[in-house]
PDB file of N, CA and C in Angstrom:
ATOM      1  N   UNK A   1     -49.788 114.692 -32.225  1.00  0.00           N
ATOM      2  CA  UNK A   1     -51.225 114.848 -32.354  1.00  0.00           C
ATOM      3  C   UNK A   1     -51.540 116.038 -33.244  1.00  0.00           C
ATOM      4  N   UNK A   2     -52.567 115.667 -34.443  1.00  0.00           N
ATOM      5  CA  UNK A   2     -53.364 117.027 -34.825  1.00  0.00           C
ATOM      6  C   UNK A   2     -53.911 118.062 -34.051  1.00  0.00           C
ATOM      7  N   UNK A   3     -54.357 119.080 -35.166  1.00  0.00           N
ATOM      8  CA  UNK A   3     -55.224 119.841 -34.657  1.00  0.00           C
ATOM      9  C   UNK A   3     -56.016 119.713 -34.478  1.00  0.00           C
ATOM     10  N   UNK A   4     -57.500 120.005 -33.502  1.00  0.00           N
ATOM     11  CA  UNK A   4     -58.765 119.746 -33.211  1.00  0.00           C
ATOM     12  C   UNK A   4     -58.709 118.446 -32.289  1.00  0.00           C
ATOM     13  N   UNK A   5     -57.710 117.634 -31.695  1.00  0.00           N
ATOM     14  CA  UNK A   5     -57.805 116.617 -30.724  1.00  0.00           C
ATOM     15  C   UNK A   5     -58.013 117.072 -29.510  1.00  0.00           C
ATOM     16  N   UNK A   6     -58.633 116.326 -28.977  1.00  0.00           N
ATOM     17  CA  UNK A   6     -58.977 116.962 -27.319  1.00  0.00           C
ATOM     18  C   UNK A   6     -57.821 115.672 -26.831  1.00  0.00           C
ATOM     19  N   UNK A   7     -57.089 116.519 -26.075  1.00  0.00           N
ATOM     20  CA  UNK A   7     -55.663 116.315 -25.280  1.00  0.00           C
ATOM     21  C   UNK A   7     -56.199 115.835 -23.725  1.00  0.00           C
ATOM     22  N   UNK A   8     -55.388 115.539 -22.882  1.00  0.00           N
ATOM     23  CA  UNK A   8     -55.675 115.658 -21.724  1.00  0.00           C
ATOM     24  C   UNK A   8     -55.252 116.598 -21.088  1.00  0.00           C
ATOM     25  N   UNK A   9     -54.195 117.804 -21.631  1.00  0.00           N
ATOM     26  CA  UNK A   9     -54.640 118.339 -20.794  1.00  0.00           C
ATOM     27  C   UNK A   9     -55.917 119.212 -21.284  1.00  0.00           C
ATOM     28  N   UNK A  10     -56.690 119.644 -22.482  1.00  0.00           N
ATOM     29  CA  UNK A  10     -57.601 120.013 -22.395  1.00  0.00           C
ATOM     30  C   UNK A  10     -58.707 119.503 -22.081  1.00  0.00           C
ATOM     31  N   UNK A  11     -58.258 118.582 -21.722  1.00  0.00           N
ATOM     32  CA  UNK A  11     -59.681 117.860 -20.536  1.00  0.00           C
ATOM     33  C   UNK A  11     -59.401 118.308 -19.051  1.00  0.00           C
ATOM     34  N   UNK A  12     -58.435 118.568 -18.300  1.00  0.00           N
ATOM     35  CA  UNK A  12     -57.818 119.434 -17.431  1.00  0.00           C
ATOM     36  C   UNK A  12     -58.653 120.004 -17.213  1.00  0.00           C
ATOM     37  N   UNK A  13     -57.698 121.292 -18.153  1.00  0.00           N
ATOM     38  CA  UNK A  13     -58.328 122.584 -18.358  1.00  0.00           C
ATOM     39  C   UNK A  13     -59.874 122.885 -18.799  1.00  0.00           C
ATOM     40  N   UNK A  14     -60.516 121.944 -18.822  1.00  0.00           N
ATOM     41  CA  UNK A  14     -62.300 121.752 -18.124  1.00  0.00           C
ATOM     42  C   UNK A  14     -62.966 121.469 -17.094  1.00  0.00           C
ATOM     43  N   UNK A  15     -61.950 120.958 -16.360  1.00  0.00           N
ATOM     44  CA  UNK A  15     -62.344 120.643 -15.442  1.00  0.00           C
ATOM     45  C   UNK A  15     -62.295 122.013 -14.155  1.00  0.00           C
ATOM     46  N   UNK A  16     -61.313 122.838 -14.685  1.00  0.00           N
ATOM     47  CA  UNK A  16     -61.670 124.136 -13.618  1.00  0.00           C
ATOM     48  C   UNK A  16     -62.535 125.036 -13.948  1.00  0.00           C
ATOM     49  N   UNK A  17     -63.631 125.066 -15.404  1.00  0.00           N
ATOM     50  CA  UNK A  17     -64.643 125.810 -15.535  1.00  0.00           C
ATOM     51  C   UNK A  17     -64.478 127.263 -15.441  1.00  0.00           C
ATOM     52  N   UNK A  18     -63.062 127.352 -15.959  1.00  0.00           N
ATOM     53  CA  UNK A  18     -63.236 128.883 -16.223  1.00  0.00           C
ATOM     54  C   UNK A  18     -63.325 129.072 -17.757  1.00  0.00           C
ATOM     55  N   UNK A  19     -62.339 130.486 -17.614  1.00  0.00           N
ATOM     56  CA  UNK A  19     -62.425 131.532 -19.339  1.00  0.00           C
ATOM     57  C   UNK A  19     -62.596 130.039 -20.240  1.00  0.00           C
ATOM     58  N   UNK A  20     -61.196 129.275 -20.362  1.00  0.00           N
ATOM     59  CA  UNK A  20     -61.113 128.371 -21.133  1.00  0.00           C
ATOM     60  C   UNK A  20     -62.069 127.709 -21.284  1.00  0.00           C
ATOM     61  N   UNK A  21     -62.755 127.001 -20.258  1.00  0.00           N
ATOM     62  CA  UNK A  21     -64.354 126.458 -20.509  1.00  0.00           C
ATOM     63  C   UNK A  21     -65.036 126.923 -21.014  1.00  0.00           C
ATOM     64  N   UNK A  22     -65.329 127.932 -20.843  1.00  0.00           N
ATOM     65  CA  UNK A  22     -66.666 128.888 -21.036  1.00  0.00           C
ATOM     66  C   UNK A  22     -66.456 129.242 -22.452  1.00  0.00           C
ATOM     67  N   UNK A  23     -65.277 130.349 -22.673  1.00  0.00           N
ATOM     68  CA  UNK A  23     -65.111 130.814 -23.861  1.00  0.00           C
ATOM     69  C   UNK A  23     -63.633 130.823 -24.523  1.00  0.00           C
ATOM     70  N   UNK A  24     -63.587 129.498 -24.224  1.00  0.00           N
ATOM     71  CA  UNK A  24     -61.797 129.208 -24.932  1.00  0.00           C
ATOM     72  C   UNK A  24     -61.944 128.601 -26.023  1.00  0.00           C
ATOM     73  N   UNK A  25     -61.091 127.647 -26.308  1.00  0.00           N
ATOM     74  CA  UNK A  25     -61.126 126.869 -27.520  1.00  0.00           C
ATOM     75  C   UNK A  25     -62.194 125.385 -26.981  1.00  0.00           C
ATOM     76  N   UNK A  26     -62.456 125.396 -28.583  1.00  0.00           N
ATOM     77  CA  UNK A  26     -63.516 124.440 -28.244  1.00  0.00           C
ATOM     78  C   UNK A  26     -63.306 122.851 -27.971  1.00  0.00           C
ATOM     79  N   UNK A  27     -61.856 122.364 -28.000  1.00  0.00           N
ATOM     80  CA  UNK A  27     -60.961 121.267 -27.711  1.00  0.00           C
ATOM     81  C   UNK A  27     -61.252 121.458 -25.813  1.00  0.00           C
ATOM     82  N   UNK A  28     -61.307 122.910 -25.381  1.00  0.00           N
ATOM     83  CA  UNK A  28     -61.223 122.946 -23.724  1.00  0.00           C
ATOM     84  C   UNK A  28     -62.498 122.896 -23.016  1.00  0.00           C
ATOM     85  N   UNK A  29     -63.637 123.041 -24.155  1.00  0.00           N
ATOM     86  CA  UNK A  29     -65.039 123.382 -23.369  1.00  0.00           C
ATOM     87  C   UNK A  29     -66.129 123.392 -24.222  1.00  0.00           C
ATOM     88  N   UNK A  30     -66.912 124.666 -24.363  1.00  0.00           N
ATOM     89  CA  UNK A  30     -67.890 124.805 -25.048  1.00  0.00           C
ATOM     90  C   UNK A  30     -67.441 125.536 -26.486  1.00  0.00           C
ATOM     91  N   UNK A  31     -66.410 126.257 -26.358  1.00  0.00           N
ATOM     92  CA  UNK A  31     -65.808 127.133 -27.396  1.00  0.00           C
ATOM     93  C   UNK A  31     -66.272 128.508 -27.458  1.00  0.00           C
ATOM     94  N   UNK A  32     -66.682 129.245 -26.651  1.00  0.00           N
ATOM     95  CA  UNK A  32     -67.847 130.395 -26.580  1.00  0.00           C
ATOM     96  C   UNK A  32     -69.114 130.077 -26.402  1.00  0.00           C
ATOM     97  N   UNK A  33     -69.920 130.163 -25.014  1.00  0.00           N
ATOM     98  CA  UNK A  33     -71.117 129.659 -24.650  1.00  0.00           C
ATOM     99  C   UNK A  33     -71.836 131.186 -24.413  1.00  0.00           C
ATOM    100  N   UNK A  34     -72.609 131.724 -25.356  1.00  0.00           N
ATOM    101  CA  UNK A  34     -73.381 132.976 -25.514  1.00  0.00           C
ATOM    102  C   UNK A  34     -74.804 132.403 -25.472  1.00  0.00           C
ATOM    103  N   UNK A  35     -74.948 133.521 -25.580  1.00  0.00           N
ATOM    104  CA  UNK A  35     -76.262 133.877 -25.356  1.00  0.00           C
ATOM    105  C   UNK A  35     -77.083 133.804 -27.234  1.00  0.00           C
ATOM    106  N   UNK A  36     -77.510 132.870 -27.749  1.00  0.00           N
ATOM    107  CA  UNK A  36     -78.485 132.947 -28.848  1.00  0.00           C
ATOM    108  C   UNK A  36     -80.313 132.514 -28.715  1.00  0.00           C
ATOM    109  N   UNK A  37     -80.557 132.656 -27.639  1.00  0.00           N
ATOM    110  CA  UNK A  37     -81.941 132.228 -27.462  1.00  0.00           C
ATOM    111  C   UNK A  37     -82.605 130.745 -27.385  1.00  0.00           C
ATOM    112  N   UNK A  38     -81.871 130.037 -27.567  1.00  0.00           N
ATOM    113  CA  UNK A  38     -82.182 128.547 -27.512  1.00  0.00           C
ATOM    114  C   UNK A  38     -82.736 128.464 -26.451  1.00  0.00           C
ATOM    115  N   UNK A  39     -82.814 128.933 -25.560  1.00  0.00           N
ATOM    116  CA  UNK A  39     -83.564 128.350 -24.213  1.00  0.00           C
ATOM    117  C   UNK A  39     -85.093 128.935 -24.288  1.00  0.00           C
ATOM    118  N   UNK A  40     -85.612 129.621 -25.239  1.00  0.00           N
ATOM    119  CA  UNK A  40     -86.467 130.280 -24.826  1.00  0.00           C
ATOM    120  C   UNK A  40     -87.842 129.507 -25.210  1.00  0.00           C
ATOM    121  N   UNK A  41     -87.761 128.292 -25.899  1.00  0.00           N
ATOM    122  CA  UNK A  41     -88.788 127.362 -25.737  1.00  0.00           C
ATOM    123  C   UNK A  41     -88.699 126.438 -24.747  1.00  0.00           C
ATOM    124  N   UNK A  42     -87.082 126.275 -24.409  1.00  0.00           N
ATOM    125  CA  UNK A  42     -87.460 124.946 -22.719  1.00  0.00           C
ATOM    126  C   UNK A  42     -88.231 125.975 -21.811  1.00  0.00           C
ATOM    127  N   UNK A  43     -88.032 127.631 -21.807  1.00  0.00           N
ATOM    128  CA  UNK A  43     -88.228 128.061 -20.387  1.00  0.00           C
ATOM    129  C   UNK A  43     -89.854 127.852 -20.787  1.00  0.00           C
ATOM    130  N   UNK A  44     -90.568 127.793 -21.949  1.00  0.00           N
ATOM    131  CA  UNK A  44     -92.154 127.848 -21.846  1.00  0.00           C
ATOM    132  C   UNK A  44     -92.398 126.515 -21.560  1.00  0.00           C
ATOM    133  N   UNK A  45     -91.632 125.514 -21.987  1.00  0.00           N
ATOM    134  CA  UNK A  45     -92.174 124.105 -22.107  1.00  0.00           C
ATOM    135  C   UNK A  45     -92.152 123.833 -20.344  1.00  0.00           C
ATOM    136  N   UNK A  46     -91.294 123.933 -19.910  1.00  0.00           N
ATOM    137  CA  UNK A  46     -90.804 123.976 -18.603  1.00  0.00           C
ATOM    138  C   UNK A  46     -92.211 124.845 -17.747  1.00  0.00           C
ATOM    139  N   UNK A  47     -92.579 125.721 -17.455  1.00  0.00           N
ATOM    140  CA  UNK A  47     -93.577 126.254 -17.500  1.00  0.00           C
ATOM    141  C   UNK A  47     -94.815 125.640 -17.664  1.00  0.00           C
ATOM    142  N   UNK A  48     -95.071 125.446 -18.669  1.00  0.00           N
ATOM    143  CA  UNK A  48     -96.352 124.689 -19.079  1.00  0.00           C
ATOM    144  C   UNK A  48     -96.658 122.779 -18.238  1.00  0.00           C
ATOM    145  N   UNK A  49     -95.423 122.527 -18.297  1.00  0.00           N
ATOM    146  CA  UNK A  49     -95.106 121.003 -17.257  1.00  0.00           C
ATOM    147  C   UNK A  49     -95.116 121.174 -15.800  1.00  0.00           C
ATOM    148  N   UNK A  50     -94.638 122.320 -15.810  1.00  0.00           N
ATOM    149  CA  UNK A  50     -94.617 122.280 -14.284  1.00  0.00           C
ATOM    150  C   UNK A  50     -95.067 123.246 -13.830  1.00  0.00           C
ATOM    151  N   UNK A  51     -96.505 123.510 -14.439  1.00  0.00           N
ATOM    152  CA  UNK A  51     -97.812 124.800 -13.790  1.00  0.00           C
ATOM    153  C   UNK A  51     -97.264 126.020 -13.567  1.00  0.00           C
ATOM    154  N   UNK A  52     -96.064 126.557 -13.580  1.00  0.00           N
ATOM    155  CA  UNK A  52     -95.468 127.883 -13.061  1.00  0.00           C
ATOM    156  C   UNK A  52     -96.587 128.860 -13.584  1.00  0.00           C
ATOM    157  N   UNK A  53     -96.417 129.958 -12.680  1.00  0.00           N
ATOM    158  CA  UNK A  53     -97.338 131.318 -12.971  1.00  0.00           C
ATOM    159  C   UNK A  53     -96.506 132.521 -12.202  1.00  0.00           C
ATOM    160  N   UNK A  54     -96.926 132.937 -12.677  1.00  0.00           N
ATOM    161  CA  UNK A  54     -96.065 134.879 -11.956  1.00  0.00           C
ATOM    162  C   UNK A  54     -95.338 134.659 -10.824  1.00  0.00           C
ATOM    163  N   UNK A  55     -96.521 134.118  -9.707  1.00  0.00           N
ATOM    164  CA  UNK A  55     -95.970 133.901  -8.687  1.00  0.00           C
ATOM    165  C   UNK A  55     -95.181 132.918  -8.568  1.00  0.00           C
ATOM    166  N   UNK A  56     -94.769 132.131  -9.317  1.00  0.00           N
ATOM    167  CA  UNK A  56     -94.155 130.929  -8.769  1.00  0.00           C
ATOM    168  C   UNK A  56     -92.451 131.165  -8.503  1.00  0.00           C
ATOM    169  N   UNK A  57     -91.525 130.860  -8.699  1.00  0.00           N
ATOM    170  CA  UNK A  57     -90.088 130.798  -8.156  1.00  0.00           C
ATOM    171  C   UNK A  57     -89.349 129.371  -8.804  1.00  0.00           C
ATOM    172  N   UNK A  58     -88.478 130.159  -9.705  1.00  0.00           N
ATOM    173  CA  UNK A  58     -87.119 128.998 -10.494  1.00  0.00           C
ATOM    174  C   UNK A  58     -86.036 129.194  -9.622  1.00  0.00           C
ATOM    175  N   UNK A  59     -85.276 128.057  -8.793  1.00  0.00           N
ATOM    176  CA  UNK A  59     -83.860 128.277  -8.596  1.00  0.00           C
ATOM    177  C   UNK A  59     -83.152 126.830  -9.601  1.00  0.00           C
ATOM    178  N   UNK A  60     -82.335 127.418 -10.212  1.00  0.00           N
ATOM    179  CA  UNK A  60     -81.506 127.019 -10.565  1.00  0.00           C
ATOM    180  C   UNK A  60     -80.294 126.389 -10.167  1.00  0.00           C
ATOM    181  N   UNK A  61     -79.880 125.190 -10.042  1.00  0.00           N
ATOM    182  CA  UNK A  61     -78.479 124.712  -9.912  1.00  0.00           C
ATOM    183  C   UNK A  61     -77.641 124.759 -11.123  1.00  0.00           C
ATOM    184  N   UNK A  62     -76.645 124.763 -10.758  1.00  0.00           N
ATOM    185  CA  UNK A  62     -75.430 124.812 -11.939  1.00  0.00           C
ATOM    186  C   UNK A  62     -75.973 125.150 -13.237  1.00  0.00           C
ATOM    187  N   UNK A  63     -76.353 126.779 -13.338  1.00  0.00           N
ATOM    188  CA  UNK A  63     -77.015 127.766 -14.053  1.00  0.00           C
ATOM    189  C   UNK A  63     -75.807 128.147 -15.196  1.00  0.00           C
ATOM    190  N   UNK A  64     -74.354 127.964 -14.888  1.00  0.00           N
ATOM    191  CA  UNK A  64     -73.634 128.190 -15.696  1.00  0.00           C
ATOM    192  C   UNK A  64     -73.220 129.896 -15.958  1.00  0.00           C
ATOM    193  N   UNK A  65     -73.500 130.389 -17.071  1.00  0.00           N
ATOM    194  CA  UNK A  65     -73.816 131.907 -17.031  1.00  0.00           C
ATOM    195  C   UNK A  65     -75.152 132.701 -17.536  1.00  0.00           C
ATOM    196  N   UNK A  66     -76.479 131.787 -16.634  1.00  0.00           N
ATOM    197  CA  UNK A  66     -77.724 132.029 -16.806  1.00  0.00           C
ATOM    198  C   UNK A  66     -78.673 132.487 -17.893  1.00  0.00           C
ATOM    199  N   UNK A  67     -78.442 131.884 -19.013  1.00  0.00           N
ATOM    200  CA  UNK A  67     -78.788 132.034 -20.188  1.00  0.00           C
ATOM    201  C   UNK A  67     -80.619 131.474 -19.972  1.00  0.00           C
ATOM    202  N   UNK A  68     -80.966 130.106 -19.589  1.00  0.00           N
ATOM    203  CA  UNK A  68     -82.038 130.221 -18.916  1.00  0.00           C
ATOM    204  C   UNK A  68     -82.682 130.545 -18.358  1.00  0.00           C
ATOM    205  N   UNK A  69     -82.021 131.275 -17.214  1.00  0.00           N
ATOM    206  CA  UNK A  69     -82.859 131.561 -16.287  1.00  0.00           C
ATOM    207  C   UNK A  69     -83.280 133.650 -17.004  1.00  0.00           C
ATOM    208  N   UNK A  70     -82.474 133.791 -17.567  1.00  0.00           N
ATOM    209  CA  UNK A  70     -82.426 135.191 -18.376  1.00  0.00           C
ATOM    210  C   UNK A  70     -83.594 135.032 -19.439  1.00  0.00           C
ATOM    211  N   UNK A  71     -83.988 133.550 -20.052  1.00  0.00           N
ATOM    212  CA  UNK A  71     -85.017 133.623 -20.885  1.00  0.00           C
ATOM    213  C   UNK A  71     -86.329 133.421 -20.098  1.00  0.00           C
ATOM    214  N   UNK A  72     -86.148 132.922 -18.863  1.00  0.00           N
ATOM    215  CA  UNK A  72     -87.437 132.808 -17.853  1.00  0.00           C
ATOM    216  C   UNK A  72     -87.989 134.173 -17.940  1.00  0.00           C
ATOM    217  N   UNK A  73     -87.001 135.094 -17.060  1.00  0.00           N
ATOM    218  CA  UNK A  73     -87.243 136.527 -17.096  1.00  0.00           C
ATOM    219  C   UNK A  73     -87.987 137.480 -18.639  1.00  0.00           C
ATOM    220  N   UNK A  74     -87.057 137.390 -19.182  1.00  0.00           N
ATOM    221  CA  UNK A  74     -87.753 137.646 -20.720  1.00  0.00           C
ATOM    222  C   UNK A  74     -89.395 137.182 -20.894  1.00  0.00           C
ATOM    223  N   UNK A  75     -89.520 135.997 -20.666  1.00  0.00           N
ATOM    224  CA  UNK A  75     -90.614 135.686 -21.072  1.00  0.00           C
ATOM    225  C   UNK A  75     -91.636 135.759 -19.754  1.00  0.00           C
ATOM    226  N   UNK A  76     -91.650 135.989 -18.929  1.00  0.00           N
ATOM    227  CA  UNK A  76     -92.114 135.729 -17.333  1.00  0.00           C
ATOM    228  C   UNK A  76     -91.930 136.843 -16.355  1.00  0.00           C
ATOM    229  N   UNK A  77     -91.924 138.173 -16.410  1.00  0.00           N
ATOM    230  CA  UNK A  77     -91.198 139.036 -15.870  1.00  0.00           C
ATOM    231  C   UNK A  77     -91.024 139.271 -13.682  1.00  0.00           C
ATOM    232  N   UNK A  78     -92.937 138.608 -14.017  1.00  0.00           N
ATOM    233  CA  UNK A  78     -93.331 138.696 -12.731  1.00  0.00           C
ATOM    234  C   UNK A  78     -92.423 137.602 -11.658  1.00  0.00           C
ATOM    235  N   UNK A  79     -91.969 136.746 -12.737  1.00  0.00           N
ATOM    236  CA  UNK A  79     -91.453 134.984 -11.762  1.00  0.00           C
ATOM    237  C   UNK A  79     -90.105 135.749 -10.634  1.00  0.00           C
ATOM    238  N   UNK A  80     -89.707 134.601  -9.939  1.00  0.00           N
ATOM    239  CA  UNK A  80     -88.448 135.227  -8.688  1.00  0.00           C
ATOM    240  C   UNK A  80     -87.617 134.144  -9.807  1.00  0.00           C
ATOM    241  N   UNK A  81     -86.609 134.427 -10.495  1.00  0.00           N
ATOM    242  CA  UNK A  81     -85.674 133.467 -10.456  1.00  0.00           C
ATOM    243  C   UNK A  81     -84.160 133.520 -10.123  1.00  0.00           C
ATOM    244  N   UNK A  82     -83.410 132.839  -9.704  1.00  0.00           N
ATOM    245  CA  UNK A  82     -81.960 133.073  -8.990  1.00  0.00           C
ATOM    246  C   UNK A  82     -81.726 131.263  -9.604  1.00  0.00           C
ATOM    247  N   UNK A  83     -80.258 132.018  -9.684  1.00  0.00           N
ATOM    248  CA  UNK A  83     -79.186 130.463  -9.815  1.00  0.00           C
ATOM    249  C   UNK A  83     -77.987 130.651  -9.265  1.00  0.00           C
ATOM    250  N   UNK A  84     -77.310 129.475  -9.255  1.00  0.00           N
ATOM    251  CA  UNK A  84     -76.017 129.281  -8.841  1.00  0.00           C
ATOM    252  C   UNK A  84     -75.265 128.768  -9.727  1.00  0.00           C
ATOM    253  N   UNK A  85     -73.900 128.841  -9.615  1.00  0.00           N
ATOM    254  CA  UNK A  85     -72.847 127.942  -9.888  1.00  0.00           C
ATOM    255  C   UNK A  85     -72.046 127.611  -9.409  1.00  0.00           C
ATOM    256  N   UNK A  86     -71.105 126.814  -9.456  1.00  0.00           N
ATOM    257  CA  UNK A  86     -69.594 126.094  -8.878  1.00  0.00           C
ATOM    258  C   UNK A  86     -68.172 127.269  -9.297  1.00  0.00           C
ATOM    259  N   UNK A  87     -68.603 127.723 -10.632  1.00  0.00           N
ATOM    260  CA  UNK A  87     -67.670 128.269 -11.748  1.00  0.00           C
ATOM    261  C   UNK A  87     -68.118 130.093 -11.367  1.00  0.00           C
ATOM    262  N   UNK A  88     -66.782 130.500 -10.541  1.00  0.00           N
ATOM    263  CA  UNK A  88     -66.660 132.060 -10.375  1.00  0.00           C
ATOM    264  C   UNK A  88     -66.942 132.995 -11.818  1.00  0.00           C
ATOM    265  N   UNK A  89     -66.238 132.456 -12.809  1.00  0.00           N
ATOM    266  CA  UNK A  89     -65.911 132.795 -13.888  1.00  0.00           C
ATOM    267  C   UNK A  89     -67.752 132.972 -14.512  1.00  0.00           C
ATOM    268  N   UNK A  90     -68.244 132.045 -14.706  1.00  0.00           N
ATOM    269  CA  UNK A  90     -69.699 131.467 -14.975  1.00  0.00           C
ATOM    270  C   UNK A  90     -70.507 132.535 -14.533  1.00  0.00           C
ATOM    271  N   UNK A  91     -70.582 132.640 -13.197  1.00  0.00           N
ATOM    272  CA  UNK A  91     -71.189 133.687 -11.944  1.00  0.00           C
ATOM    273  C   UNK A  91     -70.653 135.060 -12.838  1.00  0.00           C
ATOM    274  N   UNK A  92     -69.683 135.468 -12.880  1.00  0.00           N
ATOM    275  CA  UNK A  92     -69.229 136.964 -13.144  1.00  0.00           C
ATOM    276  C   UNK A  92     -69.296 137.484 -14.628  1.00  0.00           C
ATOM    277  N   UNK A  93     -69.490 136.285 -15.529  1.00  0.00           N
ATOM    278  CA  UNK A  93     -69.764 136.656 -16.684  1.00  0.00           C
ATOM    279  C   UNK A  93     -70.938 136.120 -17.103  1.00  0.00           C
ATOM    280  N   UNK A  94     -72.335 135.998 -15.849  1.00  0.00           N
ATOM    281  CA  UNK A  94     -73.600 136.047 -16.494  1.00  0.00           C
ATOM    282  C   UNK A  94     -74.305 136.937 -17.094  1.00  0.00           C
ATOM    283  N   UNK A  95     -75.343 136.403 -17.482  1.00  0.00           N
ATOM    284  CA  UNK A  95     -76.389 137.259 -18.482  1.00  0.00           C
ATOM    285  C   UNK A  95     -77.051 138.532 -16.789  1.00  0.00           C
ATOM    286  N   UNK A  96     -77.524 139.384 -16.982  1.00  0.00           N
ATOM    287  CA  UNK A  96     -77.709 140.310 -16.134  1.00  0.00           C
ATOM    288  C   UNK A  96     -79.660 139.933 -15.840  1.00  0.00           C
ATOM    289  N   UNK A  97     -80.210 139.308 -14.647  1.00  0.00           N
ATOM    290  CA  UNK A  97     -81.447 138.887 -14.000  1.00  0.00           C
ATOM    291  C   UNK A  97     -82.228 140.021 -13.493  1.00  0.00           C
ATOM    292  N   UNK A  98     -82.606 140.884 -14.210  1.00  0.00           N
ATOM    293  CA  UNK A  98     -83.898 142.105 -13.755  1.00  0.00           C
ATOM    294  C   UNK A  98     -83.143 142.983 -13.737  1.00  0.00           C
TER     295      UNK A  98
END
């Protein structure tokens, strides 16, 4: 097999959602999943659909390493938001929430 084929075992090694997922090669996952701002029009659109205001409250499921919920905050300061994940790795190398 070439280079750039996704193997099985780098389908595996996605399936446990760590380093390699997150920020390994991109045959194992996302290839480096940072932080560039893309979320910061779902978090208004999101918002605007679903009435949120200061007071309201985002929880998040399988938040990943909270790149959303970090642009909620940014843009929303007053909102409560919290997430989760499955992925320890995900959890410990999130974006930092207030």
């Amino acid at each position: 097999m070439g280079p750039g084929l996704r193997t099985i075992r780098h389908r595996i090694i996605a399936t446990y959602r760590g380093k390699e997922f997150y920020d390994g090669d991109r045959n194992s996952g996302y290839g480096g999943y940072s932080y560039d701002g893309r979320w910061l029009p779902i978090a208004r659109n999101m918002r605007q659909e679903y009435g949120l205001g200061d007071g309201s409250a985002v929880l998040q499921i399988g938040c990943e390493k909270g790149l959303l919920l970090h642009d909620f905050l940014q843009l929303y300061p007053k909102m409560k938001v919290r997430g989760t994940d499955l992925s320890d790795y995900a959890i410990a190398h999130a974006m930092t929430l207030g």
